[in-house]
PDB file of N, CA and C in Angstrom:
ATOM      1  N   UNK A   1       0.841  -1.167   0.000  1.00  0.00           N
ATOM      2  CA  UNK A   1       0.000   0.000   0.000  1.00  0.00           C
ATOM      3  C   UNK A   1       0.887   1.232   0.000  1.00  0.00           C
ATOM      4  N   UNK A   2       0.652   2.119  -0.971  1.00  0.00           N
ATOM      5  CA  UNK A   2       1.198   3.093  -0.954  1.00  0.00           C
ATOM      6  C   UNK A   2       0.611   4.401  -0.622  1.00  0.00           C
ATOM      7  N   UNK A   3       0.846   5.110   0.744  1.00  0.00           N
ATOM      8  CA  UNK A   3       0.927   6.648   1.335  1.00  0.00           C
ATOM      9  C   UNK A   3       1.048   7.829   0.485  1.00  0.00           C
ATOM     10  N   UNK A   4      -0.230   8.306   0.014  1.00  0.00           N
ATOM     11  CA  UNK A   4      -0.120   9.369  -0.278  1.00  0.00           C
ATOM     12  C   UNK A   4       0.006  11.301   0.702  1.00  0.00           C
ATOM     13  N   UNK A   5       1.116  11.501   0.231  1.00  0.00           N
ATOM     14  CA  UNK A   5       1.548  13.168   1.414  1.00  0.00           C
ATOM     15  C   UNK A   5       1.313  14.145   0.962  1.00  0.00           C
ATOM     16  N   UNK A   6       0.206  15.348   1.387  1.00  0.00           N
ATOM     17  CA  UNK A   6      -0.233  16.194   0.791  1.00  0.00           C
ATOM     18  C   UNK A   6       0.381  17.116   1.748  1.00  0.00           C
ATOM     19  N   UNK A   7       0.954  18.441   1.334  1.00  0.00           N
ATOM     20  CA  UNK A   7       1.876  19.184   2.514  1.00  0.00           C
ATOM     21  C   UNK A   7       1.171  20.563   2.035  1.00  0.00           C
ATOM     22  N   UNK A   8       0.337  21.002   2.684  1.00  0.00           N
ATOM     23  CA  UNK A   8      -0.746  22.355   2.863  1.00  0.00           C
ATOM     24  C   UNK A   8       0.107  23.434   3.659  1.00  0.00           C
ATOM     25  N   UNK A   9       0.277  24.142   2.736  1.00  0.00           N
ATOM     26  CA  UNK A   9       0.279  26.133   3.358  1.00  0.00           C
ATOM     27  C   UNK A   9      -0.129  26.748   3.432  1.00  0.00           C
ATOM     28  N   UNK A  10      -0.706  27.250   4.264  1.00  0.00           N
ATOM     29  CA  UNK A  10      -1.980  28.521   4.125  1.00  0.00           C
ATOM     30  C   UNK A  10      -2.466  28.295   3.619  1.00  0.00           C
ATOM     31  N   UNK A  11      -3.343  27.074   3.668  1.00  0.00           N
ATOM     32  CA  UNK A  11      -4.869  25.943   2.631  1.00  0.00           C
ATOM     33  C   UNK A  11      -4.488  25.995   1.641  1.00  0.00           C
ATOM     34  N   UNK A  12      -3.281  25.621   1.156  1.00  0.00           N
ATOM     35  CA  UNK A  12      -3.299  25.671  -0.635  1.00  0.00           C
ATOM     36  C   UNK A  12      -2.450  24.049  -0.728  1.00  0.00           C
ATOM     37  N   UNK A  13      -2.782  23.657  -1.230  1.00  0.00           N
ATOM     38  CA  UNK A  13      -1.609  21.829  -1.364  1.00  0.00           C
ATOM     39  C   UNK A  13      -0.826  22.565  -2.453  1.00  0.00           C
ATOM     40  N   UNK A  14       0.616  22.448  -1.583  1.00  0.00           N
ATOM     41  CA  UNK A  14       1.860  23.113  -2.438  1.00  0.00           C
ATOM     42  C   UNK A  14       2.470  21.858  -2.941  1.00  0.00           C
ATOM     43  N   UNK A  15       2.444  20.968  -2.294  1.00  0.00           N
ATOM     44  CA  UNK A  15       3.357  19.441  -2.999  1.00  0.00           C
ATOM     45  C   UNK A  15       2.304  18.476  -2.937  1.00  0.00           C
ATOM     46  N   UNK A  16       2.094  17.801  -3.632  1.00  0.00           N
ATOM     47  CA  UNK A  16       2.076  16.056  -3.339  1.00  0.00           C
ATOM     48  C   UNK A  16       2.576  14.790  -3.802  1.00  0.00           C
ATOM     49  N   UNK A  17       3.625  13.772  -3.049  1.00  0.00           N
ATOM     50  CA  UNK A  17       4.401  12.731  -3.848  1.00  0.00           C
ATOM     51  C   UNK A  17       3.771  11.472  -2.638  1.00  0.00           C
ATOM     52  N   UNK A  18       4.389  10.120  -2.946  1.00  0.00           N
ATOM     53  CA  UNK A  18       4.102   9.382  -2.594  1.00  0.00           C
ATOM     54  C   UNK A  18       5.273   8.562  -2.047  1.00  0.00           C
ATOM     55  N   UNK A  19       5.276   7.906  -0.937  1.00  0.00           N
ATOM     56  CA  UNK A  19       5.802   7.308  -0.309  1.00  0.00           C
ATOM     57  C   UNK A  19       5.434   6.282  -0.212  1.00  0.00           C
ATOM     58  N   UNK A  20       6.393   4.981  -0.416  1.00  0.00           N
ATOM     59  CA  UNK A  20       6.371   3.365  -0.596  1.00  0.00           C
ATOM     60  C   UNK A  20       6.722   2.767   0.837  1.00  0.00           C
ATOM     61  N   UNK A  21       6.028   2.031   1.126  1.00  0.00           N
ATOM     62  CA  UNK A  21       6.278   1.432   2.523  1.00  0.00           C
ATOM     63  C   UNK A  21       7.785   0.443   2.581  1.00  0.00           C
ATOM     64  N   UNK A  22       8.368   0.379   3.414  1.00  0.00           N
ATOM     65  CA  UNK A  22       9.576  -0.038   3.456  1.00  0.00           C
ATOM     66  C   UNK A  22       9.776  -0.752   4.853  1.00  0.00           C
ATOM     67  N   UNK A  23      10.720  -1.988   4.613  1.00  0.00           N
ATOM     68  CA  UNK A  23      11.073  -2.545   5.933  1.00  0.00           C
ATOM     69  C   UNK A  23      12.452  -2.793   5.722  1.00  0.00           C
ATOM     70  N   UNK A  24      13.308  -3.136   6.985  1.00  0.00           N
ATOM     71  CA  UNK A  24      14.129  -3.400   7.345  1.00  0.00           C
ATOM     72  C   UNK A  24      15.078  -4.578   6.789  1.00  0.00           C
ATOM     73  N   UNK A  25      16.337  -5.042   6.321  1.00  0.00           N
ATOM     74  CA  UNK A  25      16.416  -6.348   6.328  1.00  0.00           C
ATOM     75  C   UNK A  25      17.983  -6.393   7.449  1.00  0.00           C
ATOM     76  N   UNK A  26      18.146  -6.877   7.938  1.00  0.00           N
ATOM     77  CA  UNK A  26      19.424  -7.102   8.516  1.00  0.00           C
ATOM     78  C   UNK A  26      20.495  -7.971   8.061  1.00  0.00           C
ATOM     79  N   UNK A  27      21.528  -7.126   8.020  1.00  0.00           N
ATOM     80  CA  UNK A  27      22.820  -8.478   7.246  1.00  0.00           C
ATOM     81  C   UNK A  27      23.934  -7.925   7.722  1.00  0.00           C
ATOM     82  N   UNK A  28      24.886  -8.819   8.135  1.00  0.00           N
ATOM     83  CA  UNK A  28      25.967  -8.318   8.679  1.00  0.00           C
ATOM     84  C   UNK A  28      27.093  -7.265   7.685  1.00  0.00           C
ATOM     85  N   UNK A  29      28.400  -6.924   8.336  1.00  0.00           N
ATOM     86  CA  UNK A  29      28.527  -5.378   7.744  1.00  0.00           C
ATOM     87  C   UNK A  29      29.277  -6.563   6.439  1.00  0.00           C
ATOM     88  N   UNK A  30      29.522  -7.325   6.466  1.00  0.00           N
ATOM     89  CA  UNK A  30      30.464  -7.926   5.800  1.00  0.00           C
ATOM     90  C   UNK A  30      29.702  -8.114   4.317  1.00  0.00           C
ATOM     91  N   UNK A  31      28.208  -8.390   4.629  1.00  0.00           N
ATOM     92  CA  UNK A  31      27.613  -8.698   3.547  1.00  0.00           C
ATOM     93  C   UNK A  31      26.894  -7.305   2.969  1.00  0.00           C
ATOM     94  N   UNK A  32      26.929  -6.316   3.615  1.00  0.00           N
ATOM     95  CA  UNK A  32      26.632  -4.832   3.001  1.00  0.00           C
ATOM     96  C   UNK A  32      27.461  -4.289   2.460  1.00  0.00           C
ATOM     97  N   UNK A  33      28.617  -4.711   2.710  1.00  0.00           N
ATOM     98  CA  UNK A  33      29.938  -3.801   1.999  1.00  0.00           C
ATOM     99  C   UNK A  33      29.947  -5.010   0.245  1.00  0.00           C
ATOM    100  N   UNK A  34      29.902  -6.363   0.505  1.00  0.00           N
ATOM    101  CA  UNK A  34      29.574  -6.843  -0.885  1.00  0.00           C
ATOM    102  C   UNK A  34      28.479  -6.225  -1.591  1.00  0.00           C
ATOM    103  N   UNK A  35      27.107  -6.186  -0.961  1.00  0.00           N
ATOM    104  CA  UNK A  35      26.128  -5.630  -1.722  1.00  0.00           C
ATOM    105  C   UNK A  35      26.423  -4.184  -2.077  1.00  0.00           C
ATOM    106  N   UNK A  36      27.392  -3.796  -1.518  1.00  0.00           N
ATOM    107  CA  UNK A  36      27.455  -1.939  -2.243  1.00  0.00           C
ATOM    108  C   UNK A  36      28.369  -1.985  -3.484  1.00  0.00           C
ATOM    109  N   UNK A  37      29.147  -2.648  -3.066  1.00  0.00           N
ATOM    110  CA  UNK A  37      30.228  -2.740  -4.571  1.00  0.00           C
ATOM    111  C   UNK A  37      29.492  -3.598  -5.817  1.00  0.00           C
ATOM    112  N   UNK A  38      28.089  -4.317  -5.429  1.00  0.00           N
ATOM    113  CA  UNK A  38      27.203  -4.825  -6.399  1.00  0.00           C
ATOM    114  C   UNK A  38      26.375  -4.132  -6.884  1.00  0.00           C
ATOM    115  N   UNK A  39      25.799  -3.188  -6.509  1.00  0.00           N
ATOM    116  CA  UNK A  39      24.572  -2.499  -6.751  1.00  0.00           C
ATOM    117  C   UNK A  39      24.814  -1.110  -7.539  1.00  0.00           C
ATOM    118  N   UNK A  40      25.546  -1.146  -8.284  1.00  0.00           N
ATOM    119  CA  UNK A  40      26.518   0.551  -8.476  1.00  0.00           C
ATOM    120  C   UNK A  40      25.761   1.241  -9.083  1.00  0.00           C
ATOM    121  N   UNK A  41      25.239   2.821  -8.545  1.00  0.00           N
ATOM    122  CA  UNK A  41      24.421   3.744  -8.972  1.00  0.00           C
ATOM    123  C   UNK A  41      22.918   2.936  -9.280  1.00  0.00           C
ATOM    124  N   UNK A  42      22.764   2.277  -8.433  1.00  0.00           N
ATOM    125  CA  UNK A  42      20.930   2.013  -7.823  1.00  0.00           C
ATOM    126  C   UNK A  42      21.038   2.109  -6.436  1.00  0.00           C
ATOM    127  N   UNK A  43      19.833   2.080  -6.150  1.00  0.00           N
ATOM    128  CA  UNK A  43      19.697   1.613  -4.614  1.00  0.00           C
ATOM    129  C   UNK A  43      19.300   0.305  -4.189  1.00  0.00           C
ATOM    130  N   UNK A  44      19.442  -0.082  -2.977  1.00  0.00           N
ATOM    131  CA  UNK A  44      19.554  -1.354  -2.581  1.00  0.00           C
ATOM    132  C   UNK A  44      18.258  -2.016  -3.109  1.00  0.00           C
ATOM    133  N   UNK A  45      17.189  -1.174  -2.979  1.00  0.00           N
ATOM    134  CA  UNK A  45      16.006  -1.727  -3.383  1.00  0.00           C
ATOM    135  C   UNK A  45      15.334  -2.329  -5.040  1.00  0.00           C
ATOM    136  N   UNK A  46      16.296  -1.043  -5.605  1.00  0.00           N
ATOM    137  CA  UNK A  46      16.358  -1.656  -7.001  1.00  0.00           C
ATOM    138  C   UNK A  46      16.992  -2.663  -7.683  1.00  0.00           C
ATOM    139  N   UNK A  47      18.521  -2.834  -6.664  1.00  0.00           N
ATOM    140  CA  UNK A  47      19.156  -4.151  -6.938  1.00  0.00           C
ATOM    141  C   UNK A  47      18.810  -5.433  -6.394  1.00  0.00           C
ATOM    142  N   UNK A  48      17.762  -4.998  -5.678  1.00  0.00           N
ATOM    143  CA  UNK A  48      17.566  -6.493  -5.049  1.00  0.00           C
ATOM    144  C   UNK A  48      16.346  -7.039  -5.592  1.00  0.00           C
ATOM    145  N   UNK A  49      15.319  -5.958  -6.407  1.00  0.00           N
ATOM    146  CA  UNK A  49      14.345  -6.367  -7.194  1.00  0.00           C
ATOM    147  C   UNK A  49      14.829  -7.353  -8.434  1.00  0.00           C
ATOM    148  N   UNK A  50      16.315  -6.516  -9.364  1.00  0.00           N
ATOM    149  CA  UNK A  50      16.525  -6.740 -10.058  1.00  0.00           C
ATOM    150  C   UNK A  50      17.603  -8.600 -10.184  1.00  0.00           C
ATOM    151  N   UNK A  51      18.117  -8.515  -8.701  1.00  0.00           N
ATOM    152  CA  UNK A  51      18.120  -9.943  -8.410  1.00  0.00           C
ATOM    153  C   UNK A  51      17.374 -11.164  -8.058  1.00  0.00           C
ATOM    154  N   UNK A  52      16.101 -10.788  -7.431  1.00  0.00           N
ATOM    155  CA  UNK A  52      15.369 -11.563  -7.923  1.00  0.00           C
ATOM    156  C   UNK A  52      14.162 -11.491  -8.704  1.00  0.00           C
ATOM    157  N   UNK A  53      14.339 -10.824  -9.940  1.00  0.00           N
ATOM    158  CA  UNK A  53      13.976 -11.032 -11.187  1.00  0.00           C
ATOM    159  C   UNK A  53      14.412 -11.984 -11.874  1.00  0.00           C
ATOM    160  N   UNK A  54      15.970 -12.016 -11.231  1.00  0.00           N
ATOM    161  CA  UNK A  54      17.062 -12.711 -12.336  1.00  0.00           C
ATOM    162  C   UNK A  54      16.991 -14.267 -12.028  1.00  0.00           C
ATOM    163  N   UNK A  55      16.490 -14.027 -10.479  1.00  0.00           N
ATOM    164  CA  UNK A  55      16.771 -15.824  -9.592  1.00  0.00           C
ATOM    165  C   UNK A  55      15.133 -16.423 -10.481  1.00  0.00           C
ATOM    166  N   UNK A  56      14.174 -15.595 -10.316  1.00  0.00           N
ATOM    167  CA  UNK A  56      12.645 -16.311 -10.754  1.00  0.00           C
ATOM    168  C   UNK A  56      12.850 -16.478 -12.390  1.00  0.00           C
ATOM    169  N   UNK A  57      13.760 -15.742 -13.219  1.00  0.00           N
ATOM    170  CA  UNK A  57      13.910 -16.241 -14.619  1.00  0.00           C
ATOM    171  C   UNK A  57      14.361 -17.490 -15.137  1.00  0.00           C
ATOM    172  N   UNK A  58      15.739 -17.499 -14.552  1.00  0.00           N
ATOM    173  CA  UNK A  58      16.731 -18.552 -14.109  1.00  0.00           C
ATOM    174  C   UNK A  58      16.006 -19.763 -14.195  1.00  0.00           C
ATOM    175  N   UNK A  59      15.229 -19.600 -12.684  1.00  0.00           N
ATOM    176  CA  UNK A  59      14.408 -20.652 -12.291  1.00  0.00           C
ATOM    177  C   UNK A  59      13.521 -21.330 -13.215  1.00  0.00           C
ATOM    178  N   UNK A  60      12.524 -20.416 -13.434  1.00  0.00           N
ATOM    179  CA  UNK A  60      11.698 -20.879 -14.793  1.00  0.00           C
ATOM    180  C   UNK A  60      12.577 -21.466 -16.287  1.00  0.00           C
ATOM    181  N   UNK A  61      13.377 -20.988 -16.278  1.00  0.00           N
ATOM    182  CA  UNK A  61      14.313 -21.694 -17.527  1.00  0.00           C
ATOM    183  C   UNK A  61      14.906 -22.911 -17.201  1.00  0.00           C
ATOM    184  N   UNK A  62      14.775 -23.097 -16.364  1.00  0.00           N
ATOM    185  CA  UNK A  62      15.158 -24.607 -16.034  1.00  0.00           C
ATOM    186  C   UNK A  62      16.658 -24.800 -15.875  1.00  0.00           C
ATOM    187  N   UNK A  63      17.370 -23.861 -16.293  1.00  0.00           N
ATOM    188  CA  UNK A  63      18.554 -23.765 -16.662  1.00  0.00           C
ATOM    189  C   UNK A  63      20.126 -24.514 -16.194  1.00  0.00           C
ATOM    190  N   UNK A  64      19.641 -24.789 -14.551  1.00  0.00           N
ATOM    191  CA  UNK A  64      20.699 -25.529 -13.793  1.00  0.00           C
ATOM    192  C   UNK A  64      20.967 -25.016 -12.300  1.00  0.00           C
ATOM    193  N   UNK A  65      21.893 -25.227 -11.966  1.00  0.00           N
ATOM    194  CA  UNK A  65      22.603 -24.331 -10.748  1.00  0.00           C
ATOM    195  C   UNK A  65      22.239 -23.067 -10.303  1.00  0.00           C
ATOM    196  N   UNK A  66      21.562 -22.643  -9.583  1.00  0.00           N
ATOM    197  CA  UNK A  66      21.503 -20.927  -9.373  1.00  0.00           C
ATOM    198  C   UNK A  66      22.767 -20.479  -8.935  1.00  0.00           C
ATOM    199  N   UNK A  67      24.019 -21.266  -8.997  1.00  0.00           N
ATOM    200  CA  UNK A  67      25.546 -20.616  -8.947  1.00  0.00           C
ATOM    201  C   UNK A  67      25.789 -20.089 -10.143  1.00  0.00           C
ATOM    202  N   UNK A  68      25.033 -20.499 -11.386  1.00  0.00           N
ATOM    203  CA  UNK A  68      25.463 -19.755 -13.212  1.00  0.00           C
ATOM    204  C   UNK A  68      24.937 -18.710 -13.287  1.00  0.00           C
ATOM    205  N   UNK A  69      24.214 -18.092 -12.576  1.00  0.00           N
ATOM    206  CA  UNK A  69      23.620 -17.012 -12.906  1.00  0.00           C
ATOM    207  C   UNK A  69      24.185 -15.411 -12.143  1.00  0.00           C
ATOM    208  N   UNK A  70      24.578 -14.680 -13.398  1.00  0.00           N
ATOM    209  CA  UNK A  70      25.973 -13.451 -13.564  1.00  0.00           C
ATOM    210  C   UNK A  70      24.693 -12.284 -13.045  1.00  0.00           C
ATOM    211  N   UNK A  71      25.522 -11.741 -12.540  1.00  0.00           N
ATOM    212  CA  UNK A  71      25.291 -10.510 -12.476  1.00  0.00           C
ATOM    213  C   UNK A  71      25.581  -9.643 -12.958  1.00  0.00           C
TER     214      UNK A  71
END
């Protein structure tokens, strides 16, 4: 569900954008410093969509090992 923010000045709606709900994931620092040197110029959220896009393709292709699959 996505939050819509209406930000009123003197009764007039000067902005409105939307905000995506977000949670937490925890991973040690060891595995954040890999995921930053992976993700270059996205954010974590876009690289991690875009990895498992790649794992559910993979998958469906029948293809083998989920170790063959490049980033």
């Amino acid at each position: 569900m996505d939050i819509i923010i209406h930000i009123i000045i003197n009764n007039n709606i000067m902005e409105m954008f939307m905000l995506e709900r977000k949670t937490t994931i925890q991973v040690t620092e060891t595995t954040r410093d890999r995921l930053y040197k992976l993700k270059f110029r996205r954010t974590y959220d876009q690289f991690l969509n875009e990895l498992c896009d790649m794992f559910e393709d993979h998958e469906k292709s029948g293809s083998g090992s989920t170790a063959s699959i490049e980033l």
